[in-house]
C-alpha atoms as a PDB file:
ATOM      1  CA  UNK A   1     119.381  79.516  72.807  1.00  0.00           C
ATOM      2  CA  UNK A   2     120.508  76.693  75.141  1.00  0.00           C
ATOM      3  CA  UNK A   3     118.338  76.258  78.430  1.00  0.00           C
ATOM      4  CA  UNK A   4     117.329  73.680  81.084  1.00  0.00           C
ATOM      5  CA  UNK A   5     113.721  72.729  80.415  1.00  0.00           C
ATOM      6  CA  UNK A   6     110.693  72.216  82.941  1.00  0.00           C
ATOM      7  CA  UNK A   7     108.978  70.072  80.448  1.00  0.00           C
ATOM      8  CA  UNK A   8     109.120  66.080  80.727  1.00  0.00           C
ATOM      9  CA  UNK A   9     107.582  63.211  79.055  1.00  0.00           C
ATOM     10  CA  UNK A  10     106.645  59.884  79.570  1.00  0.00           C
ATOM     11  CA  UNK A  11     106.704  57.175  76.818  1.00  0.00           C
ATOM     12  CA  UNK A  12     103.606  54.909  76.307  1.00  0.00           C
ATOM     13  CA  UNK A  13     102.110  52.599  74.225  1.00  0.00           C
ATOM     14  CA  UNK A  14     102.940  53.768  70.523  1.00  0.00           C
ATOM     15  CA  UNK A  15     103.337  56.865  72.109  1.00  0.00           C
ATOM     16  CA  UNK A  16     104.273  59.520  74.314  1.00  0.00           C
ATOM     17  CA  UNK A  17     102.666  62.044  77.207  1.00  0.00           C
ATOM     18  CA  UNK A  18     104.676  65.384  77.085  1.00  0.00           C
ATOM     19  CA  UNK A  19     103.761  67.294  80.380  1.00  0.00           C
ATOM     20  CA  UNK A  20     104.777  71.467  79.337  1.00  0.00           C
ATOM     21  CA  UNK A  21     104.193  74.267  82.195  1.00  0.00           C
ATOM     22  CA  UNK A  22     100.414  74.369  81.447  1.00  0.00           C
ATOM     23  CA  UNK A  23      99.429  72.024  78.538  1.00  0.00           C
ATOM     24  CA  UNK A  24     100.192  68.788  78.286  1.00  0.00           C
ATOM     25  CA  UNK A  25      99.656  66.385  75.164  1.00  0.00           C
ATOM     26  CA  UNK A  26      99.092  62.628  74.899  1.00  0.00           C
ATOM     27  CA  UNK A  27     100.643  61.700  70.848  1.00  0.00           C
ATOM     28  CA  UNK A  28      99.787  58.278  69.967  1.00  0.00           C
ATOM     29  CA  UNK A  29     100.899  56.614  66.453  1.00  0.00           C
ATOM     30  CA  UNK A  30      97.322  54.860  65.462  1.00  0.00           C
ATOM     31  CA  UNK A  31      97.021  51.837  63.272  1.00  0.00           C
ATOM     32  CA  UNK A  32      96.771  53.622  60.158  1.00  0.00           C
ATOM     33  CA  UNK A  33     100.091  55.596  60.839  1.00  0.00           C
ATOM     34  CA  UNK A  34      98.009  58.816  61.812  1.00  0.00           C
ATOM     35  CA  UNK A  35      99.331  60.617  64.997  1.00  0.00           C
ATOM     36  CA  UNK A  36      96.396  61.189  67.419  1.00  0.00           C
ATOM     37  CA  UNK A  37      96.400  64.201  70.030  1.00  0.00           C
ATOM     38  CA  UNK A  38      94.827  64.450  73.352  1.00  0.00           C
ATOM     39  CA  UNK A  39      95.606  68.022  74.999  1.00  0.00           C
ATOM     40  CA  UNK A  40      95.010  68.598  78.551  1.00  0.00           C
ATOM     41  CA  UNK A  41      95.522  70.957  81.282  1.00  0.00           C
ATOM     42  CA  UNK A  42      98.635  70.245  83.105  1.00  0.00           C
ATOM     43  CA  UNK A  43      97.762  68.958  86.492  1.00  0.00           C
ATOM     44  CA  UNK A  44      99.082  71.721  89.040  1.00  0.00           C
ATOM     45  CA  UNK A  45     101.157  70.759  91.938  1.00  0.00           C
ATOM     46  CA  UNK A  46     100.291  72.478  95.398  1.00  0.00           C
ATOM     47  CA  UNK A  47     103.535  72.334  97.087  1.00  0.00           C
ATOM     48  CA  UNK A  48     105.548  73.437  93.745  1.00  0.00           C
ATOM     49  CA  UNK A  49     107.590  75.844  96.021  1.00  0.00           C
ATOM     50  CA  UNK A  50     107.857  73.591  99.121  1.00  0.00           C
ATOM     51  CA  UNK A  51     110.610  71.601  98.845  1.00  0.00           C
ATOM     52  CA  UNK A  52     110.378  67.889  99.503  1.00  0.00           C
ATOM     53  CA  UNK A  53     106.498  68.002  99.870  1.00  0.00           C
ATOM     54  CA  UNK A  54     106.691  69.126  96.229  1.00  0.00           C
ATOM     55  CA  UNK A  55     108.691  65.864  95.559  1.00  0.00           C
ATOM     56  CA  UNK A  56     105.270  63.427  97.319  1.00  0.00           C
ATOM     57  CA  UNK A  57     103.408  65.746  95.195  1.00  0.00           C
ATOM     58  CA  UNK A  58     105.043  65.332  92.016  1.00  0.00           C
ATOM     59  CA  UNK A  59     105.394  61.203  92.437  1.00  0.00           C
ATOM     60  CA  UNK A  60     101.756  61.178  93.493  1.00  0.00           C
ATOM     61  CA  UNK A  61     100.395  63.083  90.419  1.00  0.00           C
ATOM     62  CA  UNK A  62     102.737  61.719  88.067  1.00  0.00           C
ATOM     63  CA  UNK A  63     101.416  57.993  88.817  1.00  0.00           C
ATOM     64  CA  UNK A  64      97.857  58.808  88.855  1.00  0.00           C
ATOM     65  CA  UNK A  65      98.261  60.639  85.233  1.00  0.00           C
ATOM     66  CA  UNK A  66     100.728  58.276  83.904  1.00  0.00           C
ATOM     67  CA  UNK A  67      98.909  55.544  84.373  1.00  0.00           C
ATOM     68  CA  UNK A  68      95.751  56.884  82.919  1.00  0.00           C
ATOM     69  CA  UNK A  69      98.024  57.830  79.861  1.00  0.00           C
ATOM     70  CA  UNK A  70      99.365  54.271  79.416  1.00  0.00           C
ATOM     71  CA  UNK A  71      95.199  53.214  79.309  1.00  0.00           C
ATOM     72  CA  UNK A  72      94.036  55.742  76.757  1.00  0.00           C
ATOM     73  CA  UNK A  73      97.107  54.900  74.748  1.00  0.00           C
ATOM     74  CA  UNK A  74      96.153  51.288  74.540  1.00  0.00           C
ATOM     75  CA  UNK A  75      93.064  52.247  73.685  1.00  0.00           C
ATOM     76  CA  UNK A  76      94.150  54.012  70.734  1.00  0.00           C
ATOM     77  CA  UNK A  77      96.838  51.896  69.473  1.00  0.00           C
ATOM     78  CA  UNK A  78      95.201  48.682  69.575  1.00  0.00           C
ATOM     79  CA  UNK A  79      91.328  50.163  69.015  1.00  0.00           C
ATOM     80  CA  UNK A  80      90.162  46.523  67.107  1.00  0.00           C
ATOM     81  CA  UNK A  81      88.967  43.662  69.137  1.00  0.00           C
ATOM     82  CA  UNK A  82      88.576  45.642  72.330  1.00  0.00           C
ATOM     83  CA  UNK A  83      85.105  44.668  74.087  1.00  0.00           C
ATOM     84  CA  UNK A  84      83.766  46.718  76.677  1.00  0.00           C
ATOM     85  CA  UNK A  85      83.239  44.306  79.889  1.00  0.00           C
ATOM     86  CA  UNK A  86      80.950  44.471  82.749  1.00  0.00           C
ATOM     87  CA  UNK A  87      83.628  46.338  84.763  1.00  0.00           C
ATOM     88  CA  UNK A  88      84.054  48.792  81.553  1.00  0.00           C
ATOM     89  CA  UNK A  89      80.540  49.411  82.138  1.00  0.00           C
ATOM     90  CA  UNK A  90      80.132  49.529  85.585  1.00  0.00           C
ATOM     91  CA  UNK A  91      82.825  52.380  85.811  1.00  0.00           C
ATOM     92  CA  UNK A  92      81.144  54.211  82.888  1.00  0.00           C
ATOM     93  CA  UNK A  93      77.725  54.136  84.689  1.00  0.00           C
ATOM     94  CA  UNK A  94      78.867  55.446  88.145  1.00  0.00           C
ATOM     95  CA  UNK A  95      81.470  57.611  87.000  1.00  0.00           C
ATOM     96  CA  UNK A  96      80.556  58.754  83.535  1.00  0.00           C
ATOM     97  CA  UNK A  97      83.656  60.936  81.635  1.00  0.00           C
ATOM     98  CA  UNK A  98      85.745  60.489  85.095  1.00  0.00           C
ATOM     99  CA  UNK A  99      85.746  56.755  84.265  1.00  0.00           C
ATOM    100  CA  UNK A 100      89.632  56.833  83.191  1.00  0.00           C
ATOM    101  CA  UNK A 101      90.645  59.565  85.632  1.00  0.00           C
ATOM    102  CA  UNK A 102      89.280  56.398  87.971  1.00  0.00           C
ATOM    103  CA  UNK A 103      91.245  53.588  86.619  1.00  0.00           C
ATOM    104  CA  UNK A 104      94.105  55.581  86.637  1.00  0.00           C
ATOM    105  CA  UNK A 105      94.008  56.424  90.624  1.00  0.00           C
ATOM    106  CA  UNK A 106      93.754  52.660  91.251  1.00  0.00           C
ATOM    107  CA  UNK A 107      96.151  51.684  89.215  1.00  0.00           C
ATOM    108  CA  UNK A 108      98.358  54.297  90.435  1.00  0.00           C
ATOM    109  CA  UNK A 109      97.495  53.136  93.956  1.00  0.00           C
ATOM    110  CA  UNK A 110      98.020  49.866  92.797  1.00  0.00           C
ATOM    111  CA  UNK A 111     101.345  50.178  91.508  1.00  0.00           C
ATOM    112  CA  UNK A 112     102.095  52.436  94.345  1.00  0.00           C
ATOM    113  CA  UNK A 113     101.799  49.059  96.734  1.00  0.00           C
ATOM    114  CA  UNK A 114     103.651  46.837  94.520  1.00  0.00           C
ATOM    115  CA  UNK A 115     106.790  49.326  94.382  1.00  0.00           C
ATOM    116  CA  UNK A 116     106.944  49.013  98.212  1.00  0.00           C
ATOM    117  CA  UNK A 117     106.391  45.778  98.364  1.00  0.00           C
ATOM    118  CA  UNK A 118     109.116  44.444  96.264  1.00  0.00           C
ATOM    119  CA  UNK A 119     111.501  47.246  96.979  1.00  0.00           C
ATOM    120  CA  UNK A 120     110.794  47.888 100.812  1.00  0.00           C
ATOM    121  CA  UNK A 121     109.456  45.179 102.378  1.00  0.00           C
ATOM    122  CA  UNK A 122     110.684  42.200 100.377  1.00  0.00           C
ATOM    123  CA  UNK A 123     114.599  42.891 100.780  1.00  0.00           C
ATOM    124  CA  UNK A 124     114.029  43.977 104.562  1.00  0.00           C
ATOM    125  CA  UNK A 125     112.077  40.639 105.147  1.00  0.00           C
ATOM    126  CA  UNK A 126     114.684  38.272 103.687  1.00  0.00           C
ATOM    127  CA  UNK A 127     117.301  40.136 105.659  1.00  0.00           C
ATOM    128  CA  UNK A 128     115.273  39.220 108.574  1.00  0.00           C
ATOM    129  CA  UNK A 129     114.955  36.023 107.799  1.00  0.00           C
ATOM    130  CA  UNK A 130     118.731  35.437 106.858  1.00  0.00           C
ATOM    131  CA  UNK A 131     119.539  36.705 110.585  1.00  0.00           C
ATOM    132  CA  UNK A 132     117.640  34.247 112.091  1.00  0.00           C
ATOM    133  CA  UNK A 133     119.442  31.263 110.309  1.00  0.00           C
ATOM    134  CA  UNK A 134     122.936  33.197 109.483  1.00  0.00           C
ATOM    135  CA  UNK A 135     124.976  34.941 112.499  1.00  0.00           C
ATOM    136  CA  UNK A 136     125.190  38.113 110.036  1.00  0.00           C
ATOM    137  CA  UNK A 137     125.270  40.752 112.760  1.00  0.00           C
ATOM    138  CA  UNK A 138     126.172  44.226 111.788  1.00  0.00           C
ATOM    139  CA  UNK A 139     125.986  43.594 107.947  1.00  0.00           C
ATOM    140  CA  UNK A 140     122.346  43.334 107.790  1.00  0.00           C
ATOM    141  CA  UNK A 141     122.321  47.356 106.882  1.00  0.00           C
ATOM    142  CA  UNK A 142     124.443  46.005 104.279  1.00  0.00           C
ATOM    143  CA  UNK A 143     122.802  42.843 102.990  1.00  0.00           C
ATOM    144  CA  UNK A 144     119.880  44.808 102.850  1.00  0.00           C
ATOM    145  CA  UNK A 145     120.731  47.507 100.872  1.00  0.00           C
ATOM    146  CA  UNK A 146     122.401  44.922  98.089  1.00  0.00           C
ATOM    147  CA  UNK A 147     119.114  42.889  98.099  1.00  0.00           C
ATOM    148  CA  UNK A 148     117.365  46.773  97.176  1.00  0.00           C
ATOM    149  CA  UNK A 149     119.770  47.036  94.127  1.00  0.00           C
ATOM    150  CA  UNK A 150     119.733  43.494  93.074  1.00  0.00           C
ATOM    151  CA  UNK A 151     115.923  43.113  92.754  1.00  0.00           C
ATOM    152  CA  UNK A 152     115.725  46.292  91.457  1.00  0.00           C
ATOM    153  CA  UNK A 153     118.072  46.220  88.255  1.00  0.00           C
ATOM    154  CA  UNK A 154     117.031  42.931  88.336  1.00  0.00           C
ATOM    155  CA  UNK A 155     113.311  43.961  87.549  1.00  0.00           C
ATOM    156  CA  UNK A 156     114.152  46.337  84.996  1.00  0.00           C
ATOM    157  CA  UNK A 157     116.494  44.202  83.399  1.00  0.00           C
ATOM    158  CA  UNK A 158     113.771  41.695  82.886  1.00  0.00           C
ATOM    159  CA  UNK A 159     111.161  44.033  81.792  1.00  0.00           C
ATOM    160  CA  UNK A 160     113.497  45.477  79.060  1.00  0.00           C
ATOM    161  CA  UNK A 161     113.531  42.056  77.626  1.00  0.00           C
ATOM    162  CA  UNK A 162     109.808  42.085  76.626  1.00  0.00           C
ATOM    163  CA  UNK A 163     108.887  42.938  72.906  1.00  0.00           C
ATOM    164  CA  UNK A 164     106.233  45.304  73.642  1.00  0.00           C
ATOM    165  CA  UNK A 165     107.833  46.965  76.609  1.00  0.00           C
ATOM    166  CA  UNK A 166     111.092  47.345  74.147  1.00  0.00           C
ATOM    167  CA  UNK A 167     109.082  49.476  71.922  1.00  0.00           C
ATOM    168  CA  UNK A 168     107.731  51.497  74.642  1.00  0.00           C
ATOM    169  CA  UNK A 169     111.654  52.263  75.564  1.00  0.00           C
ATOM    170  CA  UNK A 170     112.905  53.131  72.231  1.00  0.00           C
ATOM    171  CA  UNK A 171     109.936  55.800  72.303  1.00  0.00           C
ATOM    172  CA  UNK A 172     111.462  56.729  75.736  1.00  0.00           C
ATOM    173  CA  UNK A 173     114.462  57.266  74.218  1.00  0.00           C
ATOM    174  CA  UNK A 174     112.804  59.421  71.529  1.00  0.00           C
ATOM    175  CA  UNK A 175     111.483  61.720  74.305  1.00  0.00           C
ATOM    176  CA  UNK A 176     114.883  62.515  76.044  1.00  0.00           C
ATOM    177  CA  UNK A 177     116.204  63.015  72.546  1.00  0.00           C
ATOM    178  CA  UNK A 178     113.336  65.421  71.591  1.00  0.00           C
ATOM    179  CA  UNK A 179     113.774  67.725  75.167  1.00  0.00           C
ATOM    180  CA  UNK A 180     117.709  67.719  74.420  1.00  0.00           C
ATOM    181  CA  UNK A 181     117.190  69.132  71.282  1.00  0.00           C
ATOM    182  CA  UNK A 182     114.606  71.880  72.503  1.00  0.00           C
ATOM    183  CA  UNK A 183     117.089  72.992  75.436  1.00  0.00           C
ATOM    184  CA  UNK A 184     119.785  73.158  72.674  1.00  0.00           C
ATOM    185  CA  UNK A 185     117.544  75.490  71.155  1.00  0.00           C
ATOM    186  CA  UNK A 186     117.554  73.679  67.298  1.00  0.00           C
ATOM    187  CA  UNK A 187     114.837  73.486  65.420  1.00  0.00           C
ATOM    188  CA  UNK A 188     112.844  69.905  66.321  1.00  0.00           C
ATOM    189  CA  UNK A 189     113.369  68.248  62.948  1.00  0.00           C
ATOM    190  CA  UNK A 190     113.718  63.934  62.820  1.00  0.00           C
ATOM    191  CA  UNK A 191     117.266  64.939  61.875  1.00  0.00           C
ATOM    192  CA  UNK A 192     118.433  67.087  64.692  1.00  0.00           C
ATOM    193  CA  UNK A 193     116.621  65.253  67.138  1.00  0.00           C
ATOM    194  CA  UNK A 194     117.949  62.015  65.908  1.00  0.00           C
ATOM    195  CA  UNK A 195     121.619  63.404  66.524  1.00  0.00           C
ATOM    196  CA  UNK A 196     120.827  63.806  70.672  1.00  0.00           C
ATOM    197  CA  UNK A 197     122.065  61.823  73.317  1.00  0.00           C
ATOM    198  CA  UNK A 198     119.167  59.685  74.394  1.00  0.00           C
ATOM    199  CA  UNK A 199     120.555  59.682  78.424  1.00  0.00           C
ATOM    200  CA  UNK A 200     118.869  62.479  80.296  1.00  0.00           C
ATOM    201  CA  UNK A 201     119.459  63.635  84.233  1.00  0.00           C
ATOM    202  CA  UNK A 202     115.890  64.136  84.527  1.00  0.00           C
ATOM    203  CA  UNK A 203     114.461  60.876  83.875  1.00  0.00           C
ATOM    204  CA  UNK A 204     112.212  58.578  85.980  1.00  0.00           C
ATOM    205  CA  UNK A 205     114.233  55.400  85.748  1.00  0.00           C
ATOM    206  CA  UNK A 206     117.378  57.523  87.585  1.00  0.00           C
ATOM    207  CA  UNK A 207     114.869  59.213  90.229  1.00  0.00           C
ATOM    208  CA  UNK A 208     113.578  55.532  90.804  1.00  0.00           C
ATOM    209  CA  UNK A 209     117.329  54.863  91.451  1.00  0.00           C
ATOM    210  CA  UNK A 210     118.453  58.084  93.501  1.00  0.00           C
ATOM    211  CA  UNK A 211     115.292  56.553  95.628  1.00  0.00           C
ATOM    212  CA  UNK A 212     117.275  53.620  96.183  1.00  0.00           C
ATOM    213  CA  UNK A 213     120.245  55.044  96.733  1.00  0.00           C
ATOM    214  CA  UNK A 214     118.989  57.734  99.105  1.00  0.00           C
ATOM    215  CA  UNK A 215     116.766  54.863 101.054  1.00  0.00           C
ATOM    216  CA  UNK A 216     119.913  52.642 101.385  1.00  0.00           C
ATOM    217  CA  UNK A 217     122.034  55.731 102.961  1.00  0.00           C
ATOM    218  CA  UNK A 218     118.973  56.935 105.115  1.00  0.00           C
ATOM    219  CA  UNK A 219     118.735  53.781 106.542  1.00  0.00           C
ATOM    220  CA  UNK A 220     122.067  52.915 107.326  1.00  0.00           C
ATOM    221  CA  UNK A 221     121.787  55.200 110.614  1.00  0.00           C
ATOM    222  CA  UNK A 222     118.707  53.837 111.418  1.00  0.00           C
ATOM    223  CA  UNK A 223     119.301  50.889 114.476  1.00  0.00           C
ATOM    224  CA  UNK A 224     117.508  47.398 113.338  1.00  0.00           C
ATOM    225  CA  UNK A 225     115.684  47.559 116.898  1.00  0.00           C
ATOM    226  CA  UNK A 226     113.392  44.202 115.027  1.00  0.00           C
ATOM    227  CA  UNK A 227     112.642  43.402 111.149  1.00  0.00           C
ATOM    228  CA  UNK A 228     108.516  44.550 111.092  1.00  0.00           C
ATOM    229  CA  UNK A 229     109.717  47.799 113.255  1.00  0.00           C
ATOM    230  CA  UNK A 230     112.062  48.565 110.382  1.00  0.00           C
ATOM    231  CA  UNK A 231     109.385  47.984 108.091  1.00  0.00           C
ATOM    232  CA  UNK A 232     107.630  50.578 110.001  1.00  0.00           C
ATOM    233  CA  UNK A 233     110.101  52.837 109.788  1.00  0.00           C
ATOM    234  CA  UNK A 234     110.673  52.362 106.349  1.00  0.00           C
ATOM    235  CA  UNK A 235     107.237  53.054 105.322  1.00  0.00           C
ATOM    236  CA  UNK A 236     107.072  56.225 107.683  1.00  0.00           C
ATOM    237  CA  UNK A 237     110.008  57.838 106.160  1.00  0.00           C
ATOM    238  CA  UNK A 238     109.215  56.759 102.329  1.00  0.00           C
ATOM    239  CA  UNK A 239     107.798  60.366 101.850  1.00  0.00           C
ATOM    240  CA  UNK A 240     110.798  61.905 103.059  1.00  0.00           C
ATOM    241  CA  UNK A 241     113.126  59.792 100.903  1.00  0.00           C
ATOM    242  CA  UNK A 242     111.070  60.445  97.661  1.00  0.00           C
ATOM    243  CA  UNK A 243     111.132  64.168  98.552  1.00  0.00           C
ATOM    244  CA  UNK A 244     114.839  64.281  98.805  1.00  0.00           C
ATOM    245  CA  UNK A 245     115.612  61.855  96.063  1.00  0.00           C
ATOM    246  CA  UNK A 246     113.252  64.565  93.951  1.00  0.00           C
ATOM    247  CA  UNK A 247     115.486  67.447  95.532  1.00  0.00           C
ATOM    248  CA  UNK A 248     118.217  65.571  93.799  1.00  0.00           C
ATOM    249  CA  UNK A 249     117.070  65.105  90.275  1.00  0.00           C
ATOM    250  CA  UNK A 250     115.758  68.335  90.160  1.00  0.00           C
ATOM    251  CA  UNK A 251     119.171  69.486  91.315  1.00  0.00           C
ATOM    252  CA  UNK A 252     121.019  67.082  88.776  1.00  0.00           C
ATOM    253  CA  UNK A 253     118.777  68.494  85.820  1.00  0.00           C
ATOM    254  CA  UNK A 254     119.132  72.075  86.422  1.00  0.00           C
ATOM    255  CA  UNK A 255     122.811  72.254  87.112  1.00  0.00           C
ATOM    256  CA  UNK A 256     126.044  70.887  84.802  1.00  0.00           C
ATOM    257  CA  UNK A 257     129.003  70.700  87.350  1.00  0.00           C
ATOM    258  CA  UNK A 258     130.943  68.130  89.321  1.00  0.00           C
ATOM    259  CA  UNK A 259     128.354  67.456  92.283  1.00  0.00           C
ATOM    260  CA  UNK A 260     125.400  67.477  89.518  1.00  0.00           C
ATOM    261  CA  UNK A 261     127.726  64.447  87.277  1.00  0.00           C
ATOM    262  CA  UNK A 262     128.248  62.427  90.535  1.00  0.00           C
ATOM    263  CA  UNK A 263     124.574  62.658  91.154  1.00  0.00           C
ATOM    264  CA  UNK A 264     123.409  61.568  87.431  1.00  0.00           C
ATOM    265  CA  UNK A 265     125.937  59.154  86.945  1.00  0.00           C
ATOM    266  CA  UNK A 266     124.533  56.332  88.313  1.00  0.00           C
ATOM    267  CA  UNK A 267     121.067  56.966  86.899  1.00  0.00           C
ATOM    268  CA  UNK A 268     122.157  57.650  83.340  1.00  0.00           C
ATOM    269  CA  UNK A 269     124.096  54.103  83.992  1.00  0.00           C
ATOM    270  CA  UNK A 270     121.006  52.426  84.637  1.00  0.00           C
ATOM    271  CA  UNK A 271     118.760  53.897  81.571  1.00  0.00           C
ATOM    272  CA  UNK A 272     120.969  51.703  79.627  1.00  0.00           C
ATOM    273  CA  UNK A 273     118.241  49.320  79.995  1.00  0.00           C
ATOM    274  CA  UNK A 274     115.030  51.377  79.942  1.00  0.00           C
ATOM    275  CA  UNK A 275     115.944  53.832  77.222  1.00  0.00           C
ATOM    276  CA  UNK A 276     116.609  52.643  73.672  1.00  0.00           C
ATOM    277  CA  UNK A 277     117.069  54.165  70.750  1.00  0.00           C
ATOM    278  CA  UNK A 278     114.027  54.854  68.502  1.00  0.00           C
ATOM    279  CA  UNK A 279     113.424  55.036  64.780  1.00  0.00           C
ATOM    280  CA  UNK A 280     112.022  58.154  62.606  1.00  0.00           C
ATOM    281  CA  UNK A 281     108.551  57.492  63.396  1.00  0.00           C
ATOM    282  CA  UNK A 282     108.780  57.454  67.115  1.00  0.00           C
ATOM    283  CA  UNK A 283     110.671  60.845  66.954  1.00  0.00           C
ATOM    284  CA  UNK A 284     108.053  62.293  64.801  1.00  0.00           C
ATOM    285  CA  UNK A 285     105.614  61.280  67.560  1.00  0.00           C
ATOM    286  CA  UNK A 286     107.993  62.795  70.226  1.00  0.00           C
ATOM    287  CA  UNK A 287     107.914  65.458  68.536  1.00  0.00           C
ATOM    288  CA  UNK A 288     104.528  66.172  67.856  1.00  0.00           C
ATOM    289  CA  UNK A 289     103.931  65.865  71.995  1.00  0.00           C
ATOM    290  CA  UNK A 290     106.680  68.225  72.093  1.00  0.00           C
ATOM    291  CA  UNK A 291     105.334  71.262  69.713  1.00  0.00           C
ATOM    292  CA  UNK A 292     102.309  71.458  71.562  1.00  0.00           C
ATOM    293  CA  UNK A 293     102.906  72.074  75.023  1.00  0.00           C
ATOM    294  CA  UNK A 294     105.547  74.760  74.351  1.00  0.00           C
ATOM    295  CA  UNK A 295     104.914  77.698  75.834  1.00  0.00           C
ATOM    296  CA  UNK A 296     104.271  81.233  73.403  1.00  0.00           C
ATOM    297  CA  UNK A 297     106.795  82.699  76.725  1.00  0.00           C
ATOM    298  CA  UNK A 298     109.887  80.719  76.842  1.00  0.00           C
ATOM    299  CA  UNK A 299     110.749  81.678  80.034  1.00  0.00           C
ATOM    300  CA  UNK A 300     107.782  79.574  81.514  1.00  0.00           C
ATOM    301  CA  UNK A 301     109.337  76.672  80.278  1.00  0.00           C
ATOM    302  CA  UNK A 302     112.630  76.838  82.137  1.00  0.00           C
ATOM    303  CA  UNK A 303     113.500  74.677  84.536  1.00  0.00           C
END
């Protein structure tokens, strides 16, 4: 058996979130060296079969869940010294066992803000601001788009360089290596999984760069009438960018030929610095995510 799967993961603290076509498991390694499991329903999207919309969807869904993830992962990694505050409280009183569902909307909204401000606004402002000390002309499409790129491999390149972000990589890289070795159809052992590529067409850190890439082409037929007007426009058509940058991935994960390599290649470049590769333990914990949102009907799981 050898397939294209559906199912996707996200790595977070001491652990991972495996997302399968209806279950979808939170494994984190505790203290003690126990794995933990949290299974869920897999959130549904409404516009599966829409494309584009499905795209908004997906991003939208996969922020608000990942984020509440990353929390409960904490939580259970690092379970000593934490102290419930009066904000803990607060959101346990008025919102009871939706308390994390909560935290993880704002923080998804919060993130949500600072991805367009550093990677939307900030590189269109300083363009702006260049022109009106540099004659730059017709080049500010240009300058623009290499400002996008810059700050953004600049910001993961800086992130990879923390310890405890590190380890939350190297269990990224235990993920991809876990869903290669399901859609090679081997058995998910530490040993088989441990011989997979750890670069994978489907991952978040290349449909963060397709986004960039797609942004940078989209706007490069759009006129700079003023800078806030093509802030405007930029935030107006950030929905239709992330839908066809997910058109794209989705595209580059399902198919294996020359338009589908063009398409990965410069995301699997850039993973070099968000996906590193993990020890024993992190693939056991991959793993573990992995078993349990398999489907009994294979053919559910296909991408």
């Amino acid at each position: 058996m050898s397939f294209k799967t559906s199912i996707g993961g996200q790595a977070v603290i001491e652990g991972i979130s495996m997302k399968g076509p209806r279950l979808t498991c939170l494994a984190v390694r505790k203290p003690d060296g126990e794995i933990l499991t949290e299974i869920s329903q897999t959130d549904r999207n409404p516009f599966k079969k829409i494309p584009l919309l499905r795209g908004v969807a997906a991003m939208y869904l996969s922020l608000k869940s990942g984020y509440s993830y990353i929390m409960k992962s904490t939580d259970i990694a690092f379970p000593e010294g934490e102290e419930e505050d009066k904000f803990d409280l607060w959101l346990k009183a008025h919102f009871g066992e939706k308390a994390n569902q909560a935290i993880g909307v704002t923080a998804a909204v919060l993130a949500g803000f600072l991805s367009v401000g550093l990677f939307v606004l900030l590189p269109t402002l300083v363009t702006g601001l260049l022109a009106r000390f540099l004659s730059i002309g017709g080049f500010k499409t240009l300058i623009e788009g290499i400002l996008k790129v810059v700050i953004f491999l600049s910001y993961l390149f800086l992130v990879s360089k923390m310890k405890d972000i590190k380890r939350v990589f190297m269990y990224h890289g235990a993920e991809h290596k876990t869903i290669f070795c399901f859609e090679a159809g081997e058995e998910l052992t530490v040993e088989n999984v441990r011989k997979m590529g750890r670069f994978h067409p489907r991952c978040g850190t290349s449909f963060l760069f397709i986004t960039v890439l797609i942004s940078i082409l989209v706007f490069s037929f759009v006129p700079w009438v003023s800078t806030m007007m093509r802030v405007l426009y930029k935030l107006l058509c950030l929905p239709v960018i992330m839908g066809l940058s997910y058109e794209c991935i989705k595209y580059a994960g399902r198919h294996d030929n020359l338009l589908s390599r063009i398409m990965s290649a410069p995301g699997l470049w850039v993973q070099r610095m968000t996906v590193f590769e993990p020890d024993d333990d992190m693939i056991e914990v991959a793993i573990t995510a992995m078993k349990a949102v398999i489907p009994e009907d294979l053919s559910e799981a296909e991408l």
